[in-house]
Protein backbone atom coordinates (compact mmCIF):
# COMPACT_ATOMS: atom_id res chain seq x y z
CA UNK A 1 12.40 3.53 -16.71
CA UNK A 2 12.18 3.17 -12.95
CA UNK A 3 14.50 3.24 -9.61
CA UNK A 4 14.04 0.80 -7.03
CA UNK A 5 15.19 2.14 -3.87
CA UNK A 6 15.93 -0.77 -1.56
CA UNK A 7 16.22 -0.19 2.40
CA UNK A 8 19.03 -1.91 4.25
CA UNK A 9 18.89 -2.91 7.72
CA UNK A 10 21.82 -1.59 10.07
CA UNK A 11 24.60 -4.78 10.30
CA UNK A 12 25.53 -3.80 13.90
CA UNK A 13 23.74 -2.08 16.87
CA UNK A 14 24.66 1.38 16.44
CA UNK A 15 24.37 1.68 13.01
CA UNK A 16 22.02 3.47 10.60
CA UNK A 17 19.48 2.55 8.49
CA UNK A 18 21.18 2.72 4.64
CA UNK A 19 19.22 3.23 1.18
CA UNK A 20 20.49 2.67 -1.99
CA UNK A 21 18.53 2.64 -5.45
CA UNK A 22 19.29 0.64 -9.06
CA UNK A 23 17.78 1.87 -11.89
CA UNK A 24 16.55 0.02 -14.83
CA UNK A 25 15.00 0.86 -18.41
CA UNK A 26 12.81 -1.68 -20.23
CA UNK A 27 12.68 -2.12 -23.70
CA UNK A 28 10.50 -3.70 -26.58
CA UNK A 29 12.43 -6.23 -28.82
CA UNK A 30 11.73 -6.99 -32.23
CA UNK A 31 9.50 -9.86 -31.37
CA UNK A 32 7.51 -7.99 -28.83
CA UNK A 33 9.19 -9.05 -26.00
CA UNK A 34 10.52 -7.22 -22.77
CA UNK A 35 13.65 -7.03 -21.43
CA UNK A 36 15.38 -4.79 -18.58
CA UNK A 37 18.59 -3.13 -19.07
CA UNK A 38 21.43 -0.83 -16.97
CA UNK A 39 22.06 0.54 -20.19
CA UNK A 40 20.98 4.25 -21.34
CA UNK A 41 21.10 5.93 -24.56
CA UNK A 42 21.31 9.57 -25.35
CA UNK A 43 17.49 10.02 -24.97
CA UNK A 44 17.07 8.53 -21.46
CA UNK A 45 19.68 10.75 -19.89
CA UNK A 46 17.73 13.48 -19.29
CA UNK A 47 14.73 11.05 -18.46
CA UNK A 48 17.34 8.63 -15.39
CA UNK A 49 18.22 12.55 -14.59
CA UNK A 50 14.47 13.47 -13.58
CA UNK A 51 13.62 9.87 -12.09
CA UNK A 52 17.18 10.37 -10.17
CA UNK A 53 16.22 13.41 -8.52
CA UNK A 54 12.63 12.19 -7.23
CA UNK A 55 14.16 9.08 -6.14
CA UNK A 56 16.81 11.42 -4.26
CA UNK A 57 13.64 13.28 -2.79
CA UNK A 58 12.22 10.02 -1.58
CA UNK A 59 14.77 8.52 0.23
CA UNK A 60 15.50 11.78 1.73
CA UNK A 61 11.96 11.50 3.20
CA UNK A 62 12.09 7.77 3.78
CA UNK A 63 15.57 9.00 6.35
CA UNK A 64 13.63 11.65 7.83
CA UNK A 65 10.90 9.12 8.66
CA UNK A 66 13.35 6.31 10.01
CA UNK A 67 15.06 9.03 12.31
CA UNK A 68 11.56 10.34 13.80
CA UNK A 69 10.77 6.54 14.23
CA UNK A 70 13.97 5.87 16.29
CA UNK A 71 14.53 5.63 19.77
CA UNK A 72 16.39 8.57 21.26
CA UNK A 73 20.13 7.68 22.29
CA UNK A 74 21.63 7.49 25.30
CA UNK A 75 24.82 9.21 25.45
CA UNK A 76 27.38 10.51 23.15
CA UNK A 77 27.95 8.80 19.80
């Protein structure tokens, strides 16, 4: 199981840097192939739940680093 957390750029000058995530399990088929799936059973919920919070941590330290990285505004927002 895994979370990619994907940064988007602002659309407009004065707008923020955004983050959002999508999580995906893999999974072994019968003939030994992988797949990837949005789908969860009972046993991965507690699994996303852990994964969810770190990947909450993360992007709360990828902000912090995009707001010490940008340049000081000018005025009033």
């Amino acid at each position: 199981m895994r979370i990619a957390i994907f940064r988007n750029e602002p659309k407009e000058e004065g707008d923020r840097v955004r983050f959002s995530g999508k999580l995906t399990r893999s999974y072994q088929d019968a003939a030994g192939k992988w797949h990837d799936t949005e789908y969860l059973s009972g046993v991965d919920y507690l699994k996303a739940a852990n994964l969810m919070q770190e990947a909450y941590n993360t992007e709360r330290e990828l902000r912090q680093a995009e707001q010490s990285t940008a340049p000081e505004s000018s005025g009033p927002a």
